[in-house]
C-alpha atoms as a PDB file:
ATOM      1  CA  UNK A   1     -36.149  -2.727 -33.872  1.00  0.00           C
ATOM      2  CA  UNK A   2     -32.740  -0.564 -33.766  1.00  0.00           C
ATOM      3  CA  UNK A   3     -29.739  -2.189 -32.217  1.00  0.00           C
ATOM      4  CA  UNK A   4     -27.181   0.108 -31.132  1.00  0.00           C
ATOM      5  CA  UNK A   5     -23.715  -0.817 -32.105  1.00  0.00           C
ATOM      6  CA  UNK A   6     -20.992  -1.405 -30.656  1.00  0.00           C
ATOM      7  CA  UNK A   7     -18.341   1.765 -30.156  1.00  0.00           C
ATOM      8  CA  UNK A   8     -14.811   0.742 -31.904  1.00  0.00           C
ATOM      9  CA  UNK A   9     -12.911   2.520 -29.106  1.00  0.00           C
ATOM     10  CA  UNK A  10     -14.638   0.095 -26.370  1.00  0.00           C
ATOM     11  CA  UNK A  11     -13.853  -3.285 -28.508  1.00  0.00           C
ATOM     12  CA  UNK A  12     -10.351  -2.125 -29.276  1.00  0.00           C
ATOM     13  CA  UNK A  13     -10.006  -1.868 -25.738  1.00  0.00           C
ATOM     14  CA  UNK A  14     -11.322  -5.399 -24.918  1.00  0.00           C
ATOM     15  CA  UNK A  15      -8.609  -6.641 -27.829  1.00  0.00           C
ATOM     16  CA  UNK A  16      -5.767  -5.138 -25.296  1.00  0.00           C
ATOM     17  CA  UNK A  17      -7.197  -6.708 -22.444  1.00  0.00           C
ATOM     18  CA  UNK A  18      -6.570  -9.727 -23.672  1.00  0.00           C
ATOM     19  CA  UNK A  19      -2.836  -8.720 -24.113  1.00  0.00           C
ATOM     20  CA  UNK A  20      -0.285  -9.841 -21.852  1.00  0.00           C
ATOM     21  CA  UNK A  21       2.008  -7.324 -19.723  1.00  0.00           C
ATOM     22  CA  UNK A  22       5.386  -8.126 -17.581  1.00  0.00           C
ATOM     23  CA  UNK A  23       4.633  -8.123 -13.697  1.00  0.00           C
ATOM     24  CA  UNK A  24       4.589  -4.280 -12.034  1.00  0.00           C
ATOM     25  CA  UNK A  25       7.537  -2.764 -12.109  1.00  0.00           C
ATOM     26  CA  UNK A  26       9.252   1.333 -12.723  1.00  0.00           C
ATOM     27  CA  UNK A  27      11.160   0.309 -15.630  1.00  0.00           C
ATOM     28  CA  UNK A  28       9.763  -1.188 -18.598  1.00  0.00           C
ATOM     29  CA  UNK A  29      11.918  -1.948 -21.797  1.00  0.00           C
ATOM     30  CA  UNK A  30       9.445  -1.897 -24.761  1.00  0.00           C
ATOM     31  CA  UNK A  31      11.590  -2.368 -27.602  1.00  0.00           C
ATOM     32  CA  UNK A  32      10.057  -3.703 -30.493  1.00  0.00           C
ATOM     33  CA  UNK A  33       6.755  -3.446 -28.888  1.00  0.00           C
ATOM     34  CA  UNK A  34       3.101  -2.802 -31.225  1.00  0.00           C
ATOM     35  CA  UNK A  35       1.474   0.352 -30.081  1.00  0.00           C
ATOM     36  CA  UNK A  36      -1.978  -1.814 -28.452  1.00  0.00           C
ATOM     37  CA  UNK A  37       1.231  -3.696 -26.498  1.00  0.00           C
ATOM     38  CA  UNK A  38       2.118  -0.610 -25.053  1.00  0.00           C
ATOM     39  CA  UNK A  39      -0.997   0.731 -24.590  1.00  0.00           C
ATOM     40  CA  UNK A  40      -2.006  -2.407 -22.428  1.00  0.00           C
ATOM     41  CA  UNK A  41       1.359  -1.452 -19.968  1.00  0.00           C
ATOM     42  CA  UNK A  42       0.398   2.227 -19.789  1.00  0.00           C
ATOM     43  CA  UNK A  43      -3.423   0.289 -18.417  1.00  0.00           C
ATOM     44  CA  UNK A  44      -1.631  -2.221 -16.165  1.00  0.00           C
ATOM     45  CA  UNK A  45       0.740   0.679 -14.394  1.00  0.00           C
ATOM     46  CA  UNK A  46      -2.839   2.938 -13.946  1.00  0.00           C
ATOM     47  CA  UNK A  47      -4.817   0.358 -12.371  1.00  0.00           C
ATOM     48  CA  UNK A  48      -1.928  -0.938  -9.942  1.00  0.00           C
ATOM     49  CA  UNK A  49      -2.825   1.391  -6.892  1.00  0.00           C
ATOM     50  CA  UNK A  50      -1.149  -1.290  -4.362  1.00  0.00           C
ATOM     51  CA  UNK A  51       3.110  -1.682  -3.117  1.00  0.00           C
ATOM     52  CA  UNK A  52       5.806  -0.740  -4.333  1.00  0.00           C
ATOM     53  CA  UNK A  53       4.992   0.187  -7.768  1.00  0.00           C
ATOM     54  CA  UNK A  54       1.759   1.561  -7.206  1.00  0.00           C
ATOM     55  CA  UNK A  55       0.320   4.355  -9.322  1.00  0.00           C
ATOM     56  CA  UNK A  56       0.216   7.444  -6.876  1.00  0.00           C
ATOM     57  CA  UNK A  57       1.437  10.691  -7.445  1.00  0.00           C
ATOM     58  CA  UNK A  58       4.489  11.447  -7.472  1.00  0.00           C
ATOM     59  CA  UNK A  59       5.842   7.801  -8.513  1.00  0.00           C
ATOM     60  CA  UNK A  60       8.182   7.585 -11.534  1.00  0.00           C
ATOM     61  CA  UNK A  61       8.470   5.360 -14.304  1.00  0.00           C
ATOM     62  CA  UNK A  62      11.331   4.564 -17.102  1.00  0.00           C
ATOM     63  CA  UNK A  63      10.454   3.669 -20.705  1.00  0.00           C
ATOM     64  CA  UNK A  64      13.271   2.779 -22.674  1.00  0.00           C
ATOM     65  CA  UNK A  65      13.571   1.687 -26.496  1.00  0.00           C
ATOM     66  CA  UNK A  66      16.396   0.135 -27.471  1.00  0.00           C
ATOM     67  CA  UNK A  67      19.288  -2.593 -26.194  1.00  0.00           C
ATOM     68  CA  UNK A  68      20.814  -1.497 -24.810  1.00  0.00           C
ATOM     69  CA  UNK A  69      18.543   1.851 -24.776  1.00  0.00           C
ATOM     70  CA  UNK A  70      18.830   5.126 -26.993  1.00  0.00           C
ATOM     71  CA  UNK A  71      15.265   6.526 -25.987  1.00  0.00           C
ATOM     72  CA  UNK A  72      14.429   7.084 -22.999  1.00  0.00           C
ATOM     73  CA  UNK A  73      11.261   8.617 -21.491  1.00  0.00           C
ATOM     74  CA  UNK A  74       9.683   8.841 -17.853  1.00  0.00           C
ATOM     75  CA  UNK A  75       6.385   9.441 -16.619  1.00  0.00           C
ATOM     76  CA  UNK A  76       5.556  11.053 -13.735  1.00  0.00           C
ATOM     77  CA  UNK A  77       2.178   9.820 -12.170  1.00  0.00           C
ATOM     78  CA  UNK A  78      -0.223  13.149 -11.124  1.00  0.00           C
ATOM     79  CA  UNK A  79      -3.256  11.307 -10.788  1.00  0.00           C
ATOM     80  CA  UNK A  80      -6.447  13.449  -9.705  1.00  0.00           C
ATOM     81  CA  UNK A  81     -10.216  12.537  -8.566  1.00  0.00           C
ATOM     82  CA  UNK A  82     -11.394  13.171 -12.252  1.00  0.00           C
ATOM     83  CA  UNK A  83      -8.388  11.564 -13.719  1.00  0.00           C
ATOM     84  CA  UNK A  84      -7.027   8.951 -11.584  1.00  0.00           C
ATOM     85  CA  UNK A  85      -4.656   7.846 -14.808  1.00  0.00           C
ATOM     86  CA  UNK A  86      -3.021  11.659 -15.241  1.00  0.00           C
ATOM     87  CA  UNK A  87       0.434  11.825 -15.433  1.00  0.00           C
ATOM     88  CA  UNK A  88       3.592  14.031 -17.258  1.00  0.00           C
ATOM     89  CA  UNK A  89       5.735  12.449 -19.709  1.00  0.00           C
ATOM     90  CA  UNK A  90       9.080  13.937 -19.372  1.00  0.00           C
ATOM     91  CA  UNK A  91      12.508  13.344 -21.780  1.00  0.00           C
ATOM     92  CA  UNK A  92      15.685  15.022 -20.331  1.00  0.00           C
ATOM     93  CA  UNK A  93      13.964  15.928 -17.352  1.00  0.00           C
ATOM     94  CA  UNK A  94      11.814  18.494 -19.249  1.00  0.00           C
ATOM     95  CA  UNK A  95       8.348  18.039 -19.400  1.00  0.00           C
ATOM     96  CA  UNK A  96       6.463  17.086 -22.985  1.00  0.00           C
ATOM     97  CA  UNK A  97       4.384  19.660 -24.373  1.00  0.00           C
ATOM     98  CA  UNK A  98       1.834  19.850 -27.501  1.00  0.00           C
ATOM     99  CA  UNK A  99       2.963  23.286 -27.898  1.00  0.00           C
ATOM    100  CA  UNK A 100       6.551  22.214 -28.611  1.00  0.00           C
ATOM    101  CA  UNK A 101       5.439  18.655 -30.521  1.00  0.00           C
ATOM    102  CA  UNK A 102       3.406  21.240 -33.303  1.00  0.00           C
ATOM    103  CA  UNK A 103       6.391  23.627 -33.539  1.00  0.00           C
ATOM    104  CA  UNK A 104       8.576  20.770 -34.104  1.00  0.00           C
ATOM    105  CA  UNK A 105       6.071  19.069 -36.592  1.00  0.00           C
ATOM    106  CA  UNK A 106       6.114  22.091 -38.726  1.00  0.00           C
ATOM    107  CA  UNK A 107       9.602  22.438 -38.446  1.00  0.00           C
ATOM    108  CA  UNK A 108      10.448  19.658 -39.707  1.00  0.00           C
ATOM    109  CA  UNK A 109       7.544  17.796 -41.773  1.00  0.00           C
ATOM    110  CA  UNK A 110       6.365  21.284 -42.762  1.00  0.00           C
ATOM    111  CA  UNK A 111       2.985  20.926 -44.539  1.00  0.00           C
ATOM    112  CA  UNK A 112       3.528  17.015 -45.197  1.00  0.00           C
ATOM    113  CA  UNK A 113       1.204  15.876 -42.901  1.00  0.00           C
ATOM    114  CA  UNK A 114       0.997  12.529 -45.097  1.00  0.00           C
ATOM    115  CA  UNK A 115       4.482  12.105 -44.734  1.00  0.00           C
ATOM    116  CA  UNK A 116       4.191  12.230 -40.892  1.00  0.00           C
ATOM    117  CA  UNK A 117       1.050  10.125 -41.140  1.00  0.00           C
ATOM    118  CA  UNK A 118       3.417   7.298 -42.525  1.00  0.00           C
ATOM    119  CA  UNK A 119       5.753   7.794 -40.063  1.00  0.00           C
ATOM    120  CA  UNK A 120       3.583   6.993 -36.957  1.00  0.00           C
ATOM    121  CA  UNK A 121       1.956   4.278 -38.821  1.00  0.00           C
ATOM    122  CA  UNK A 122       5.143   2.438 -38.588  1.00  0.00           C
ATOM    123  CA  UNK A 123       6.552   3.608 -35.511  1.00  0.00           C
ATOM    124  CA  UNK A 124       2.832   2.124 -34.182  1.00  0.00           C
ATOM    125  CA  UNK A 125       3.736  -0.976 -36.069  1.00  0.00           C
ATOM    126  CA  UNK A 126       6.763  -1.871 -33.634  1.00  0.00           C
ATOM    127  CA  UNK A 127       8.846   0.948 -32.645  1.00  0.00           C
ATOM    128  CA  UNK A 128      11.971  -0.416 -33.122  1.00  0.00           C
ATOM    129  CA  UNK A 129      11.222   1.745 -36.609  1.00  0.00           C
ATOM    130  CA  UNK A 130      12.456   4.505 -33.905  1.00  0.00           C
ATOM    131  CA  UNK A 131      15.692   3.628 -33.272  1.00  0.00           C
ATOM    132  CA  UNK A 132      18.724   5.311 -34.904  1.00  0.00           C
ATOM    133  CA  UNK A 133      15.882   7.410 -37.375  1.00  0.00           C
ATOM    134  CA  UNK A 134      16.800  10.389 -35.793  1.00  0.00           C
ATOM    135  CA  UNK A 135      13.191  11.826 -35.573  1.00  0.00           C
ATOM    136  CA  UNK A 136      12.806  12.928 -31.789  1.00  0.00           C
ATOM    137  CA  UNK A 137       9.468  14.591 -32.571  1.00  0.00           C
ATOM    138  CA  UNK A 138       8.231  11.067 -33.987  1.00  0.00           C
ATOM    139  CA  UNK A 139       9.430   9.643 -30.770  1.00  0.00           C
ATOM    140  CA  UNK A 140       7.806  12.184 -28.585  1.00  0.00           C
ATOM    141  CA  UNK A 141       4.474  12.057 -30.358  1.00  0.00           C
ATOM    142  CA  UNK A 142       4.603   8.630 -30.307  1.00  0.00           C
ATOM    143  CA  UNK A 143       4.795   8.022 -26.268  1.00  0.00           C
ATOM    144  CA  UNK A 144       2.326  10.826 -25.638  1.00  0.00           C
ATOM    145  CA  UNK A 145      -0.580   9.296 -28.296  1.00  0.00           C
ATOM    146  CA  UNK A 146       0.139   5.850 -26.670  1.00  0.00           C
ATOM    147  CA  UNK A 147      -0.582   7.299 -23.117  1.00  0.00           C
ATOM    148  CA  UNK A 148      -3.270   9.108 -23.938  1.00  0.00           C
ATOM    149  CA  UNK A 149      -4.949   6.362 -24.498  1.00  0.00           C
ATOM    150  CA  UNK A 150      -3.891   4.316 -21.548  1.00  0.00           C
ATOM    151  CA  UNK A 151      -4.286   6.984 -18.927  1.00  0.00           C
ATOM    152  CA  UNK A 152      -7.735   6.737 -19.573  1.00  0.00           C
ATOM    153  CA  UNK A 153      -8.484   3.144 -18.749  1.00  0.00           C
ATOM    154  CA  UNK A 154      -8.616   3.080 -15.255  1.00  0.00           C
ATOM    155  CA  UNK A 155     -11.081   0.860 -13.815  1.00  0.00           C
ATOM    156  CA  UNK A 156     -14.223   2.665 -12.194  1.00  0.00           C
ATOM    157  CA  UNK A 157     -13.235   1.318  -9.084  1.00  0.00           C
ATOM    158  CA  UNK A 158     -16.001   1.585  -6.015  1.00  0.00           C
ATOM    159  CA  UNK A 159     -16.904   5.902  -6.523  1.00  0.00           C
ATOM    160  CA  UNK A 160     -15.714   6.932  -9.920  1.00  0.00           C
ATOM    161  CA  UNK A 161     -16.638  10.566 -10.164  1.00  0.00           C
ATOM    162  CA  UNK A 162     -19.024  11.555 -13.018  1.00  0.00           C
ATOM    163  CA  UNK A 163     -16.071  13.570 -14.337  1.00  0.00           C
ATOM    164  CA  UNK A 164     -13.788  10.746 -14.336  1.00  0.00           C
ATOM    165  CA  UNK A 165     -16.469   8.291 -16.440  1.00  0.00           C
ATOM    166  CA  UNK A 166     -16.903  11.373 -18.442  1.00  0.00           C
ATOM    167  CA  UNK A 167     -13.174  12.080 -19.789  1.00  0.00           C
ATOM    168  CA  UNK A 168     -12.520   7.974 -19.543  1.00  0.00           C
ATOM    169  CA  UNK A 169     -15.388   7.464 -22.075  1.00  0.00           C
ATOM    170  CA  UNK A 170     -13.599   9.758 -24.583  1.00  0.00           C
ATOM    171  CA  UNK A 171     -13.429   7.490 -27.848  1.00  0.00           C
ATOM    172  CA  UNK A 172      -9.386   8.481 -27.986  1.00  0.00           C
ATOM    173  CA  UNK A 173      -8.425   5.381 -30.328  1.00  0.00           C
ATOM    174  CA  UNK A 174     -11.651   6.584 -32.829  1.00  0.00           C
ATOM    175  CA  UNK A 175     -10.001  10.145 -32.799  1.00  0.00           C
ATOM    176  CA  UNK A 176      -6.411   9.186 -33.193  1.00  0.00           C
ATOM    177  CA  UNK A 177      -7.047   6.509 -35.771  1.00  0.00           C
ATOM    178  CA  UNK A 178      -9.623   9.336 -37.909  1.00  0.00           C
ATOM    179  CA  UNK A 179      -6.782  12.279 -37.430  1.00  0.00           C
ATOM    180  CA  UNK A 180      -4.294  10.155 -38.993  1.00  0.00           C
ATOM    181  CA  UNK A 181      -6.087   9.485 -41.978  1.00  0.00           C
ATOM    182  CA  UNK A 182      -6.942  13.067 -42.200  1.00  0.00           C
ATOM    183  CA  UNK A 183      -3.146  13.887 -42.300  1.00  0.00           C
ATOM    184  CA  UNK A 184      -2.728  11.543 -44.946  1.00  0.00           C
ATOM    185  CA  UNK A 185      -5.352  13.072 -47.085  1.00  0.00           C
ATOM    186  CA  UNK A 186      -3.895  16.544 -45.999  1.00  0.00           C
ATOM    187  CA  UNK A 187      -7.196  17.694 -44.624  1.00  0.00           C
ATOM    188  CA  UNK A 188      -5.855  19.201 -41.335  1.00  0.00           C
ATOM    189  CA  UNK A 189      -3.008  20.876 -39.858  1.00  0.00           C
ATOM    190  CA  UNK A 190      -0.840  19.845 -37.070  1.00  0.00           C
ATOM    191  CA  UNK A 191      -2.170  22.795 -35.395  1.00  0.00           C
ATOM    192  CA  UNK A 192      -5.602  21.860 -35.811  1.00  0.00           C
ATOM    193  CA  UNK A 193      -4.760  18.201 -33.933  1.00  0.00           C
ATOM    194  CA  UNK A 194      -1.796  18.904 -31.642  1.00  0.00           C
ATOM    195  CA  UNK A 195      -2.236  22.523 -30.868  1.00  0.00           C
ATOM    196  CA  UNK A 196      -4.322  23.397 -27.332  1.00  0.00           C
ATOM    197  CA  UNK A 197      -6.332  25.871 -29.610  1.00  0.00           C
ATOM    198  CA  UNK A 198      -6.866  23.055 -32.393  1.00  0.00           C
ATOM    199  CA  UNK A 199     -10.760  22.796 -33.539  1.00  0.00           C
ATOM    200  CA  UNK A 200      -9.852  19.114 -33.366  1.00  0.00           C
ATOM    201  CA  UNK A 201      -7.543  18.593 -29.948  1.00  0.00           C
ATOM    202  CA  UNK A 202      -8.986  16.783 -27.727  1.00  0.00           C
ATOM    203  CA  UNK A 203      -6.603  15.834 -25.055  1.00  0.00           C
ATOM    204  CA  UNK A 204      -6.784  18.502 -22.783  1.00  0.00           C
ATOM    205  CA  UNK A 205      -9.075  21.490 -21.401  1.00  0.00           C
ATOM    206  CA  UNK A 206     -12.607  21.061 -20.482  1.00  0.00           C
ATOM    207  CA  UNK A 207     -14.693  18.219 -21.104  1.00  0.00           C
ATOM    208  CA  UNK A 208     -16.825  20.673 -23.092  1.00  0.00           C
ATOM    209  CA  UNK A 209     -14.148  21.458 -25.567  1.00  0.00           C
ATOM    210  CA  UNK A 210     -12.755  17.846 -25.979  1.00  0.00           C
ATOM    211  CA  UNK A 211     -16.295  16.767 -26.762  1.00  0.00           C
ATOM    212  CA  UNK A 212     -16.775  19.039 -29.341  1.00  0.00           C
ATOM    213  CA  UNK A 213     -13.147  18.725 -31.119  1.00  0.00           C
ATOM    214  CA  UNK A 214     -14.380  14.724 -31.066  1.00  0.00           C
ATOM    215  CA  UNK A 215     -17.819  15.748 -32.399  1.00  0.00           C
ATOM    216  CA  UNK A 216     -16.085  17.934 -35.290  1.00  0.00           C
ATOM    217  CA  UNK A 217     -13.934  14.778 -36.412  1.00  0.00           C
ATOM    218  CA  UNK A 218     -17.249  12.769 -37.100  1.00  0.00           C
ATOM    219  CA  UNK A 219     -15.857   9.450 -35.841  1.00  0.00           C
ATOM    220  CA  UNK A 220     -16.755   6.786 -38.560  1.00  0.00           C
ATOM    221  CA  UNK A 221     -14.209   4.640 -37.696  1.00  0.00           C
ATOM    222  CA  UNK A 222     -14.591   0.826 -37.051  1.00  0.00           C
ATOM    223  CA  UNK A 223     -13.141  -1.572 -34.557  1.00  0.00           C
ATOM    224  CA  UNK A 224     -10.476  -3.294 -37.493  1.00  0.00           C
ATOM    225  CA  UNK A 225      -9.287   0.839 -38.483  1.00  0.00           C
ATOM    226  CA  UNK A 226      -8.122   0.827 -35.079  1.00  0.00           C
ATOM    227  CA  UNK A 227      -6.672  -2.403 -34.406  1.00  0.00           C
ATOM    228  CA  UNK A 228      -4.901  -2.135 -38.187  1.00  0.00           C
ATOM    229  CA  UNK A 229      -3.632   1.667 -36.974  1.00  0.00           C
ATOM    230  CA  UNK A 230      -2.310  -0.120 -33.444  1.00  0.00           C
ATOM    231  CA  UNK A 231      -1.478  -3.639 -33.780  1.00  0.00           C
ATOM    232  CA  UNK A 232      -1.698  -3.817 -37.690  1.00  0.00           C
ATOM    233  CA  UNK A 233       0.472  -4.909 -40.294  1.00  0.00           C
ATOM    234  CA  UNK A 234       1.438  -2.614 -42.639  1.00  0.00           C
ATOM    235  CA  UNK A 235       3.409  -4.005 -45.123  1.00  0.00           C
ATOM    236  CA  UNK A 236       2.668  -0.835 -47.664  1.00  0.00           C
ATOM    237  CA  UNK A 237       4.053   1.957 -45.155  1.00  0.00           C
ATOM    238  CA  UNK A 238       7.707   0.214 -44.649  1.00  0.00           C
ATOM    239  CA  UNK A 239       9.828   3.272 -45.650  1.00  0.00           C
ATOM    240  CA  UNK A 240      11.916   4.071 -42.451  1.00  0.00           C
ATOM    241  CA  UNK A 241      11.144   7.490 -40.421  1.00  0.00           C
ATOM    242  CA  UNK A 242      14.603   7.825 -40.963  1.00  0.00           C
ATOM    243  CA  UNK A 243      14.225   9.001 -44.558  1.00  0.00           C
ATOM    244  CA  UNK A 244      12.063  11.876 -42.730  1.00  0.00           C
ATOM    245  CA  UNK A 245      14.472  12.935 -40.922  1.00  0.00           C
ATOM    246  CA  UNK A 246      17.089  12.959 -43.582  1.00  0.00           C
ATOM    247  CA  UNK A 247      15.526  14.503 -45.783  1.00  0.00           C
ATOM    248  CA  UNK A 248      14.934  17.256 -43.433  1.00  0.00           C
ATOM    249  CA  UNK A 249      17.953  17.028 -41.727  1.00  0.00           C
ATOM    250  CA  UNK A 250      19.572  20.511 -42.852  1.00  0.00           C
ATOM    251  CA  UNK A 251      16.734  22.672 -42.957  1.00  0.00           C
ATOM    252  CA  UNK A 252      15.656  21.274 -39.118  1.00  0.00           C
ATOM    253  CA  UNK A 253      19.140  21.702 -37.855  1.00  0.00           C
ATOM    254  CA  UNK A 254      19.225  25.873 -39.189  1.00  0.00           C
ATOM    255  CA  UNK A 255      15.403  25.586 -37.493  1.00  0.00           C
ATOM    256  CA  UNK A 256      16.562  24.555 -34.383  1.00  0.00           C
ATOM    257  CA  UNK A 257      19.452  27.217 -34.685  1.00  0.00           C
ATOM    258  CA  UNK A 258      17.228  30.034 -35.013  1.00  0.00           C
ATOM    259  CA  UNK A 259      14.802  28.339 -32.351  1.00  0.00           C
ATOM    260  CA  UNK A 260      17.581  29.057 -30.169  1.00  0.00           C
ATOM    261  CA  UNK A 261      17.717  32.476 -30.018  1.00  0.00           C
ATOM    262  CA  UNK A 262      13.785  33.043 -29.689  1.00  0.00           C
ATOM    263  CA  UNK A 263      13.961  30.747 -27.206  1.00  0.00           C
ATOM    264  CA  UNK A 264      15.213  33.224 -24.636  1.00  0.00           C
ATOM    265  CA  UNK A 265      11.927  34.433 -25.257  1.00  0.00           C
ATOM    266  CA  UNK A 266       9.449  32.001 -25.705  1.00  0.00           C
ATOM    267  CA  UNK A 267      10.958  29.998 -22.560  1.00  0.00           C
ATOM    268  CA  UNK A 268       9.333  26.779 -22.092  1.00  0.00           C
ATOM    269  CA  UNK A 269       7.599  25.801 -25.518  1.00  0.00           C
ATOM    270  CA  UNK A 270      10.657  24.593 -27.180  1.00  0.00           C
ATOM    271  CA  UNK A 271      13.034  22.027 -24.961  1.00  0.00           C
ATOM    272  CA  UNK A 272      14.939  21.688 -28.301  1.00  0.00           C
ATOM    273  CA  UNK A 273      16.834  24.418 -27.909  1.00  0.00           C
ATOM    274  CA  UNK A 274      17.787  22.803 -24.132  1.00  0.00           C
ATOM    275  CA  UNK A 275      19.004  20.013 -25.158  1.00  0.00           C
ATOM    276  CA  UNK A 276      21.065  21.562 -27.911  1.00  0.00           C
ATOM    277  CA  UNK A 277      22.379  24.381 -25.339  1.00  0.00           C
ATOM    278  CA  UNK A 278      22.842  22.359 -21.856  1.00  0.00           C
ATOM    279  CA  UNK A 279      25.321  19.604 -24.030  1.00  0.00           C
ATOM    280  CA  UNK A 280      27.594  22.872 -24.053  1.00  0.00           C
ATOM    281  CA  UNK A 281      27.108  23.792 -20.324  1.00  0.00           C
ATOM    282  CA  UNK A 282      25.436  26.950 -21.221  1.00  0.00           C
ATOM    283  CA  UNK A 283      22.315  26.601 -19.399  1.00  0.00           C
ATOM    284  CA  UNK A 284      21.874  24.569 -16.908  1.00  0.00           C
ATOM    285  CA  UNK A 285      20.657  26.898 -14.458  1.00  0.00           C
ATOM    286  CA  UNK A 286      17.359  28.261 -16.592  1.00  0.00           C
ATOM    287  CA  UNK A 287      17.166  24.607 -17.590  1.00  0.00           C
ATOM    288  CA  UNK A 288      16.344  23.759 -13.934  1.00  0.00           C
ATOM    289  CA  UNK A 289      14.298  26.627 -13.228  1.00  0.00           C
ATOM    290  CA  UNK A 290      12.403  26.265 -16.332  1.00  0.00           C
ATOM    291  CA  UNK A 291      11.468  22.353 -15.970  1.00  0.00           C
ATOM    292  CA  UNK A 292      10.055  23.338 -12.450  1.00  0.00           C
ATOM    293  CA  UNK A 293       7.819  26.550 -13.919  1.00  0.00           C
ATOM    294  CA  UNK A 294       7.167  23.713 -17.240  1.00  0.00           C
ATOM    295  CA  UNK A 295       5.875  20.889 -14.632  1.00  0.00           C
ATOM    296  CA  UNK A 296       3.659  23.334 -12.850  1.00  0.00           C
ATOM    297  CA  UNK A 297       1.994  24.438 -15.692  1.00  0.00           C
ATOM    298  CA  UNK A 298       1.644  21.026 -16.870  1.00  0.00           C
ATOM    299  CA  UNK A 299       0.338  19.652 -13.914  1.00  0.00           C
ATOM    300  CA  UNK A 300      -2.669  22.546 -13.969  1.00  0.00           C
ATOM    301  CA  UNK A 301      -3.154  21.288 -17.371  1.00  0.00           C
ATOM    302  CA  UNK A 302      -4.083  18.376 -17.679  1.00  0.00           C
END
């Protein structure tokens, strides 16, 4: 007789059940937090639909790393009747996008996709790893892998659409913990992941399309890859994503100079370029504008 076993993604999800949260609030400081800790927040600030705090759209919440804070993130709850746990992480008031985290991936790690691999291993670790590194792309993948996860563990509640049980039953921790090892081996691109045309992203567009990037990663991952990716110790990956950024310091900083000027013309897909141009005063107007057109877009997204 055949006994079906148990999916990794489920019992990893059980393990941060068990994890305790601080009480509801719209600022959370999660400095020196493991990435399952975090993850277990993002599920506690979904499922709280009641008061003052409560998860509707339109509600606001702070992340901050640090003490007293240098990273700083919000989240925007847009939940929907398919995903009640949707929302837009924002940093300087501009939206996060995938298509900016892969241009700034390949700006700055290039082809060294086991290089980045290493990077988020640690930051997962406890993300105090992020502080003073100097890696924002690090910083921004990290948040928005974290709540991908948690946005999708929503209880069913009383009439969960089939569409909502479909997306929430997305193995997400399976497919984050396989990609990683497949950018330490080299065997993908950031493209292929991050990159809304990616054979393997599987974070947004149809259901269709996310269950085939999922299929084309052939999950074999088991319940302690996952827990060792998210709440692991990994004593063999403690070089500082600070040595990352270093390293790439000069030839990111003449990126990011160039990225300004195609900017003008590539608009929203590369915030760097904002945050490099508004600390002069330059544009703060199309900085507004842009964040609104950004948020739209982002909202019909996901």
């Amino acid at each position: 007789m055949a006994f079906a076993m148990e999916d990794p993604s489920k019992k990893f999800i059980q393990f941060v059940d068990g994890l305790k949260v601080p009480k509801a609030s719209n600022t959370w400081n999660i400095t020196g937090e493991s990435a399952a800790h975090v993850i277990a927040i993002f599920k506690s600030m979904v499922n709280n639909r009641e008061g003052r705090y409560g998860y509707s759209r339109g509600k606001v919440f702070t992340f901050k790393i640090g003490n007293p804070p240098t990273i700083k993130f919000k989240l925007k709850a847009n939940p929907t009747g398919d995903q009640p746990g949707n929302g837009i992480i924002m940093r300087n008031g501009i939206p996060l996008s995938y298509a900016s985290v892969t241009e700034k991936l390949n700006r700055l790690y290039k082809d060294s996709t086991n290089t980045f691999a290493r990077d988020i291993k640690l930051v997962f670790e406890d993300n105090s790893n992020l502080l003073g590194c100097g890696n924002e792309v690090i910083q921004d993948v990290y948040i928005l892998l974290l709540f991908e996860i948690g946005r999708r563990l929503v209880k069913d509640g009383k009439n969960p659409t089939d569409g909502q049980k479909a997306l929430d039953n997305l193995p997400i921790s399976g497919a984050i913990t396989k990609i990683v090892k497949l950018f330490e081996r080299k065997d993908c691109s950031f493209k292929d992941f991050f990159s809304f045309e990616g054979k393997f992203h599987c974070f947004t567009g149809k259901l269709g399309k996310r269950k085939g990037a999922i299929r084309g990663l052939e999950l074999n991952e088991k319940y302690e890859d996952i827990k060792a990716l998210l709440d692991g110790d990994l004593e063999d990956d403690k070089e500082s994503c600070e040595d990352t950024a270093s390293e790439g310091e000069e030839s990111f900083e003449d990126a990011v100079s160039e990225g300004e000027e195609s900017f003008e013309d590539s608009s929203s897909e590369d915030e760097e370029s904002f945050e490099n141009a508004a600390s002069e005063g330059k544009l703060n107007d199309r900085r507004d504008a842009i964040a609104k057109l950004e948020l739209a877009r982002m909202e019909t997204l996901f």
